[in-house]
C-alpha atoms as a PDB file:
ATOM      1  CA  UNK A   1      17.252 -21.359   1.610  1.00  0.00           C
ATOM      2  CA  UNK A   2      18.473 -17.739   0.475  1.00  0.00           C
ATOM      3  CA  UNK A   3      16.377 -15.624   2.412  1.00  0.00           C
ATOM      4  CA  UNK A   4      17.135 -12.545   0.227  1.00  0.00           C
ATOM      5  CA  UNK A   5      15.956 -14.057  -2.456  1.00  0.00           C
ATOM      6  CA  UNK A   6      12.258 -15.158  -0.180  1.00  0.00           C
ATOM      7  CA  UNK A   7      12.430 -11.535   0.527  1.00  0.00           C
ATOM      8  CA  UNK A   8      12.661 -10.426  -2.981  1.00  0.00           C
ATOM      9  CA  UNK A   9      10.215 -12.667  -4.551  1.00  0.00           C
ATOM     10  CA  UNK A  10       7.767 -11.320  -1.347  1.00  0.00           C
ATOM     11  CA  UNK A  11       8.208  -8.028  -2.166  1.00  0.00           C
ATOM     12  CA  UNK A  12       7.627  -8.925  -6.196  1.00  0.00           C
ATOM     13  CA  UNK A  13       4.366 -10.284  -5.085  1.00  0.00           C
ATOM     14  CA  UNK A  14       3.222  -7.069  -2.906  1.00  0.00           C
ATOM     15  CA  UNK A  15       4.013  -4.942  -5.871  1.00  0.00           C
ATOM     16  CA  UNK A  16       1.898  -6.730  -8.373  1.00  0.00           C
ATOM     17  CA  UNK A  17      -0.992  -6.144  -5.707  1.00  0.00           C
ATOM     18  CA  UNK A  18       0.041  -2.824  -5.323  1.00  0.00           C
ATOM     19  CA  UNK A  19      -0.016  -2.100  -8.955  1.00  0.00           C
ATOM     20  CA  UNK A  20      -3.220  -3.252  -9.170  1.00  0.00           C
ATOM     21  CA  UNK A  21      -4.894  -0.899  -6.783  1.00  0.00           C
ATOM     22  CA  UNK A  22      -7.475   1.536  -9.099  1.00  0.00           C
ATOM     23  CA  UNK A  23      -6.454   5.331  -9.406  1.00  0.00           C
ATOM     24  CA  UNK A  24      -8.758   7.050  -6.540  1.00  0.00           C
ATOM     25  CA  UNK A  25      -8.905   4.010  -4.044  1.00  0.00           C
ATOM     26  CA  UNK A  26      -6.322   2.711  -1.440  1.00  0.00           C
ATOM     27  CA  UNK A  27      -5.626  -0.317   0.423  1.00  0.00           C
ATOM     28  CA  UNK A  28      -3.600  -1.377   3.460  1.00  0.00           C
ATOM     29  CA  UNK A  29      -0.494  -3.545   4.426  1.00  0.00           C
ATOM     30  CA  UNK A  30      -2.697  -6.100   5.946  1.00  0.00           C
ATOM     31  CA  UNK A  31      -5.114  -6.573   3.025  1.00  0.00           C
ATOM     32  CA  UNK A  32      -2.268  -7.073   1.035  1.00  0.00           C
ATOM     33  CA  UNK A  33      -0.236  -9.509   3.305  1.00  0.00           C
ATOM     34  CA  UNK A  34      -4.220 -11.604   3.881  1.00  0.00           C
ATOM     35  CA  UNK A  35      -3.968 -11.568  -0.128  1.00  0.00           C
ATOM     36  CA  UNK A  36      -0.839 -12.796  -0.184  1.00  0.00           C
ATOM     37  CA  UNK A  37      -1.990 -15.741   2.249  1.00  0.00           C
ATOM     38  CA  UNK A  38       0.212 -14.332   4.459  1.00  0.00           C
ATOM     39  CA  UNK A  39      -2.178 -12.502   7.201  1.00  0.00           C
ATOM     40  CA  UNK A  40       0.539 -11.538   9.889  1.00  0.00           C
ATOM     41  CA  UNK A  41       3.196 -10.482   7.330  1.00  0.00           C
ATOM     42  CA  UNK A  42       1.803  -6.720   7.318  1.00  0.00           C
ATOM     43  CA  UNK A  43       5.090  -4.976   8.618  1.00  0.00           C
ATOM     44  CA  UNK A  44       6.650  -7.016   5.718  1.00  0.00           C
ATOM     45  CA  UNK A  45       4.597  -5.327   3.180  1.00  0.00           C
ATOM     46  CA  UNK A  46       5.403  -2.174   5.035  1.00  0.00           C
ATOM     47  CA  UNK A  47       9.212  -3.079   4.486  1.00  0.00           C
ATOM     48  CA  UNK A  48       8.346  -3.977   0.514  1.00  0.00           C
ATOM     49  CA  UNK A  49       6.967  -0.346   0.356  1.00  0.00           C
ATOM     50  CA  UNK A  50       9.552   1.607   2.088  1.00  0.00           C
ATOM     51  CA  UNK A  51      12.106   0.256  -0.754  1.00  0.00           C
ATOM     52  CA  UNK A  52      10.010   1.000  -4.010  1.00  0.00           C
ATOM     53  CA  UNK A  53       9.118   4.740  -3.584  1.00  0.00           C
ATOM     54  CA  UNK A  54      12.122   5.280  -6.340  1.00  0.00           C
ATOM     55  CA  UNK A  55       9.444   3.054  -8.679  1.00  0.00           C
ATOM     56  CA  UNK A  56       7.085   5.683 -10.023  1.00  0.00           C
ATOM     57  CA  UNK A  57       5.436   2.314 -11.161  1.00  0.00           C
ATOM     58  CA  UNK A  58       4.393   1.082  -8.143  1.00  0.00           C
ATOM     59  CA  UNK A  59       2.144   3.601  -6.352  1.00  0.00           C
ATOM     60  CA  UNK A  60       2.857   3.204  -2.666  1.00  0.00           C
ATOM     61  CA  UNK A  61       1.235   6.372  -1.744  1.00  0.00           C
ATOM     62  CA  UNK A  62      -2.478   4.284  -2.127  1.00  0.00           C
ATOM     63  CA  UNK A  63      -0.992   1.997   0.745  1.00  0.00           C
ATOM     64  CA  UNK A  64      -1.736   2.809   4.219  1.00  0.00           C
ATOM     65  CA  UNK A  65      -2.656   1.770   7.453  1.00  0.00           C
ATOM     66  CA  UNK A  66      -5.368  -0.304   8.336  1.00  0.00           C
ATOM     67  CA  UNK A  67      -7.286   3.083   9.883  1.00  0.00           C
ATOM     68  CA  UNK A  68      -6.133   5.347   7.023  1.00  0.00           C
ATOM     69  CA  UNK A  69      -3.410   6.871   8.229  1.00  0.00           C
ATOM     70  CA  UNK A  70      -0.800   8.014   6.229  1.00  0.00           C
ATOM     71  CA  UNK A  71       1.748   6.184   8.102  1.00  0.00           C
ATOM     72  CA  UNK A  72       4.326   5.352   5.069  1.00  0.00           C
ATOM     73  CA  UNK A  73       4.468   9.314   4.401  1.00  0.00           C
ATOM     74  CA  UNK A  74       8.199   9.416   5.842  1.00  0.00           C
ATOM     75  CA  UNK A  75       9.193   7.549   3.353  1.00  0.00           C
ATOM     76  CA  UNK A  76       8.492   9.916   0.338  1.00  0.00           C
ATOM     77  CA  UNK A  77      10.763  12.773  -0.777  1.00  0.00           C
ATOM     78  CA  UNK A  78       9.126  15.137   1.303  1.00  0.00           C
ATOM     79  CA  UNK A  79       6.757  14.872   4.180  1.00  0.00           C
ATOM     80  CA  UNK A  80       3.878  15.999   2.213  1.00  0.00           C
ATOM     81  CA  UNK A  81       4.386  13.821  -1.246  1.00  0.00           C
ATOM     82  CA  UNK A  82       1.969  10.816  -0.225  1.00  0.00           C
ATOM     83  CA  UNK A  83      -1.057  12.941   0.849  1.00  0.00           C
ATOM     84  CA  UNK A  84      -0.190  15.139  -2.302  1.00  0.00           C
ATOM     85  CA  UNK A  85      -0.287  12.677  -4.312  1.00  0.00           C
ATOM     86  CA  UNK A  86      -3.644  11.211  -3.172  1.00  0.00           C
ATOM     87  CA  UNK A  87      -5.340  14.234  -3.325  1.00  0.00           C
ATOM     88  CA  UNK A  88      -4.760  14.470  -7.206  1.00  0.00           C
ATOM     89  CA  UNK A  89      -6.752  10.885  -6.942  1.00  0.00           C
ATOM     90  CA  UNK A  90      -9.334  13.134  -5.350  1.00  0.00           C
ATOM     91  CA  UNK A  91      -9.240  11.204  -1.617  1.00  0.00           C
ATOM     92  CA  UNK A  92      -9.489  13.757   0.834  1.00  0.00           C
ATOM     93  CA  UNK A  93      -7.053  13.904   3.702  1.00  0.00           C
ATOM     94  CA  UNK A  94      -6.888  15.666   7.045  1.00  0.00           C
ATOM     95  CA  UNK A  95      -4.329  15.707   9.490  1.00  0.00           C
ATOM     96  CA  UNK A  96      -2.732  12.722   7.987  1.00  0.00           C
ATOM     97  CA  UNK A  97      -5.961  10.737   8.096  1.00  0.00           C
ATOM     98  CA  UNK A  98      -7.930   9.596   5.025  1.00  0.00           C
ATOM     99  CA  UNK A  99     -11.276  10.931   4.892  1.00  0.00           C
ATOM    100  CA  UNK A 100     -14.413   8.161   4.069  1.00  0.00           C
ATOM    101  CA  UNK A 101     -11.133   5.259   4.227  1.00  0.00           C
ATOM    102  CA  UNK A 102     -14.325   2.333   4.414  1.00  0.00           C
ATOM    103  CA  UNK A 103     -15.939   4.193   1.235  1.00  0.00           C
ATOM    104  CA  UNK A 104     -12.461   3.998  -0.943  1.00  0.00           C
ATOM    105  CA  UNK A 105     -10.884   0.653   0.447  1.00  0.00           C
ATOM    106  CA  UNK A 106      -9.855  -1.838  -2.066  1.00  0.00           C
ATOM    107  CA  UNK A 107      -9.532  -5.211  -0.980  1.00  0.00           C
ATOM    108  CA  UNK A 108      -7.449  -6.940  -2.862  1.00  0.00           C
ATOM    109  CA  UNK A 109      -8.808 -10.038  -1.753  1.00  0.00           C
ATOM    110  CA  UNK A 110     -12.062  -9.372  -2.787  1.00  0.00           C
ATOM    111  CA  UNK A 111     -11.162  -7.527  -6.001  1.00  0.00           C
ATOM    112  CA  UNK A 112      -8.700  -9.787  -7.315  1.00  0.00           C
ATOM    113  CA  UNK A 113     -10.643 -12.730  -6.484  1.00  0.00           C
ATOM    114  CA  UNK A 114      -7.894 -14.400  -4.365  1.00  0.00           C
ATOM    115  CA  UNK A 115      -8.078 -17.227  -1.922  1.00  0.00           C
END
């Protein structure tokens, strides 16, 4: 088995989730990975979205962690891209955290209807 390619087609599958997730909302690496069917693969979805923040395609900046924490924010040109770029979306953020995270959660599970 060529895991590069299992790691490819994993991180194919996380951004088609990802690219799904409305303008204004956000989700986090562990919805996605229990979407995925693959509940305790959440630091691999982490590892999908540290390598597509060159895709302006794929918005990584509405991925966080599972308390709303801007966690992936290193991984943006500058330290203060991912929280800029949520605020255009109109989600408040403070001190890294995302403000009313329950009220603006997108479950992908839920949402795309997958079991």
């Amino acid at each position: 088995m060529n895991t590069q390619a299992t790691h490819l087609d994993f991180f194919e599958q996380v951004y088609a989730i990802v690219k799904e997730i409305p303008f204004g909302r956000v989700t986090s690496y562990g919805a996605i990975a229990q979407a995925l069917g693959t509940k305790k693969s959440s630091r691999m979805v982490g590892w999908a979205m540290n390598a597509c923040h060159t895709q302006p395609e794929i918005p990584a900046h509405r991925v966080v962690n599972r308390n709303g924490l801007l966690t992936g924010k290193m991984h943006f040109s500058s330290p203060t891209e991912m929280e800029e770029r949520l605020v255009k979306e109109g989600i408040q953020v403070k001190n890294d955290q995302i403000l009313h995270f329950q009220k603006i959660f997108w479950d992908p599970s839920i949402e795309l209807q997958i079991k």
